[in-house]
Protein backbone atom coordinates (compact mmCIF):
# COMPACT_ATOMS: atom_id res chain seq x y z
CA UNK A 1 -6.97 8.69 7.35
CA UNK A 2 -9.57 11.46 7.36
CA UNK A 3 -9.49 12.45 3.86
CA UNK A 4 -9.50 8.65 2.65
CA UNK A 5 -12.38 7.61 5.06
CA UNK A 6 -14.54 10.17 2.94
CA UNK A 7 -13.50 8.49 -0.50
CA UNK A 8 -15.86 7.05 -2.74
CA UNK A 9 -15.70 3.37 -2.91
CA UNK A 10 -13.42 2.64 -0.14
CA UNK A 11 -14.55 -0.52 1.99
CA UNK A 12 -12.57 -0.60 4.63
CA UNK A 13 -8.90 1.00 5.68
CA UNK A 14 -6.47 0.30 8.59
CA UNK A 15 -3.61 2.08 9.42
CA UNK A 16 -0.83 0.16 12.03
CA UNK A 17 2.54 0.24 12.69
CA UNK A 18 5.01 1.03 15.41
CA UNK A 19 8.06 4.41 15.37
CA UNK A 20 10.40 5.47 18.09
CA UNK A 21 12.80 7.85 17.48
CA UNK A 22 12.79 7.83 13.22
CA UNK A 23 12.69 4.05 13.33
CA UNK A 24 9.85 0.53 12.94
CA UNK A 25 7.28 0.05 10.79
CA UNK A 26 4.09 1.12 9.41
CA UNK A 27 1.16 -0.04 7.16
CA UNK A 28 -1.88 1.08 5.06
CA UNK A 29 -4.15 -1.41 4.01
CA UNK A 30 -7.53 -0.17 2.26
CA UNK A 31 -10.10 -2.51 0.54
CA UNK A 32 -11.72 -0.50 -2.49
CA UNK A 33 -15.38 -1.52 -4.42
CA UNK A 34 -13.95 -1.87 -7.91
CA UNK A 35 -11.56 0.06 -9.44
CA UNK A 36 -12.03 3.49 -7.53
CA UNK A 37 -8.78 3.44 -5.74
CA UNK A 38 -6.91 4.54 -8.37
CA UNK A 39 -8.76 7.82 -8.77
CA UNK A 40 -7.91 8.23 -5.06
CA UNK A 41 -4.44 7.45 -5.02
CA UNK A 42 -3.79 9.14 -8.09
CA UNK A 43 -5.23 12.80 -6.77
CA UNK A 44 -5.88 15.40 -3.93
CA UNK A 45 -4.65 14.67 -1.10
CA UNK A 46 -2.61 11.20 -1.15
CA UNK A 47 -1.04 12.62 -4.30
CA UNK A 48 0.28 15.21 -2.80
CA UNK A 49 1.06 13.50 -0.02
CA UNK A 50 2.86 10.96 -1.80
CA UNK A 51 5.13 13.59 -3.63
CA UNK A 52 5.70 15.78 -0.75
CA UNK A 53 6.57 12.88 1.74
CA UNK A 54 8.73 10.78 -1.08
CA UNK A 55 12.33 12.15 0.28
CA UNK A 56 11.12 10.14 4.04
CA UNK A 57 9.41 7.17 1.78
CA UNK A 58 12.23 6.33 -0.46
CA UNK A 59 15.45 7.61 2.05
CA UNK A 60 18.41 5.59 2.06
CA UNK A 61 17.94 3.24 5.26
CA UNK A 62 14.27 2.16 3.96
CA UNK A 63 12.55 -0.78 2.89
CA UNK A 64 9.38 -0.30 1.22
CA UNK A 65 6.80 -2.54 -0.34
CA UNK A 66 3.67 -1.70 -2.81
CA UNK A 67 1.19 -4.05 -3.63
CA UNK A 68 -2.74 -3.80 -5.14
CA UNK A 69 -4.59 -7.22 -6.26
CA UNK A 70 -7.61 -8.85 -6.12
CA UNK A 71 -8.66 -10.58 -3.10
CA UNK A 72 -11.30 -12.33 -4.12
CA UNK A 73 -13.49 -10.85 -1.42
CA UNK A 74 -11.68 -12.02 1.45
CA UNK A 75 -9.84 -8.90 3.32
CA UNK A 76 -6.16 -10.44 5.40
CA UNK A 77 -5.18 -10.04 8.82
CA UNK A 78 -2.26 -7.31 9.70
CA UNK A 79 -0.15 -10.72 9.48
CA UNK A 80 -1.66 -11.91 6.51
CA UNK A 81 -0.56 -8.77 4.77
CA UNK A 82 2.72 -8.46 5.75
CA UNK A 83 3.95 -11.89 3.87
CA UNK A 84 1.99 -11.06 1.05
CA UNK A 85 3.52 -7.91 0.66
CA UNK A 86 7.49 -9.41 0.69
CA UNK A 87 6.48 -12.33 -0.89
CA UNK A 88 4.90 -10.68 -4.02
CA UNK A 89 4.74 -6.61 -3.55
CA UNK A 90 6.96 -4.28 -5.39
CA UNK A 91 9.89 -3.65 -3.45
CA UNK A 92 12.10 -0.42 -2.92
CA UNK A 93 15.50 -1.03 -0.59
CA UNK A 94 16.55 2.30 0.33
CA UNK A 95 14.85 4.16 -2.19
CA UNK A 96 15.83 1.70 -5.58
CA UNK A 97 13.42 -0.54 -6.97
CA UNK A 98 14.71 -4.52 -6.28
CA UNK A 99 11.76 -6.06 -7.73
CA UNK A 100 8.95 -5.10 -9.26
CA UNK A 101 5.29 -6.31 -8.28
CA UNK A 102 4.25 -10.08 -9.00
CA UNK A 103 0.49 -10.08 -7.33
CA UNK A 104 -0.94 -13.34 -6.18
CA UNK A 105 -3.82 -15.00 -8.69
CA UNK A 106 -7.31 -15.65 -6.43
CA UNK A 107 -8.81 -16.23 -9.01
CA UNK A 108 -9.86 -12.70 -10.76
CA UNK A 109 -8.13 -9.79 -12.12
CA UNK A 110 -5.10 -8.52 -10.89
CA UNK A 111 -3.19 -5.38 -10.97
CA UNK A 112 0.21 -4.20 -10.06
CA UNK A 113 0.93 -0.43 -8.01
């Protein structure tokens, strides 16, 4: 969260969730201006974070959902989030892609992670 705080463009970023012992959930929701979260995502530190910490990400007994759109300048609750993410983020089940990302339309221009 230290390293993303200090990107360019990011609005706003929240990091929740709940683990005991290896097991429960956890969430990273970031707001971006524009289209500077790719650069982040893409380089430095998430991306090698992201590659290093793939084998826990994507084990066996996970469920995982990805998910960037537009939302049309309104930023969800923790609650909020968590349907839109299994109703329309791309979903991993123990490390194999189920479905692939079908973001919601507000209204402007959407892209799939």
């Amino acid at each position: 969260m230290n390293q993303i705080r200090k990107a360019p463009g990011l609005i706003y970023a929240e990091l929740n969730g709940e683990l005991k012992k290896w097991k429960g959930n956890g969430q990273t929701m970031t707001v971006w201006d524009g289209k500077q979260m790719p650069n982040f995502r893409n380089h430095n530190t998430h991306d090698f974070a992201m590659k290093f910490f793939t084998w826990i990400i994507h084990r066996k007994n996970t469920k995982n959902y990805y998910l960037t759109y537009s939302a049309n300048e309104t930023i969800p609750s923790v609650a909020e989030v968590k349907d839109i993410l299994r109703q329309f983020g791309k979903f991993y089940d123990g490390g194999v892609l189920a479905r692939k990302a079908a973001p919601p339309d507000f209204g402007e221009d959407k892209k799939s992670s």
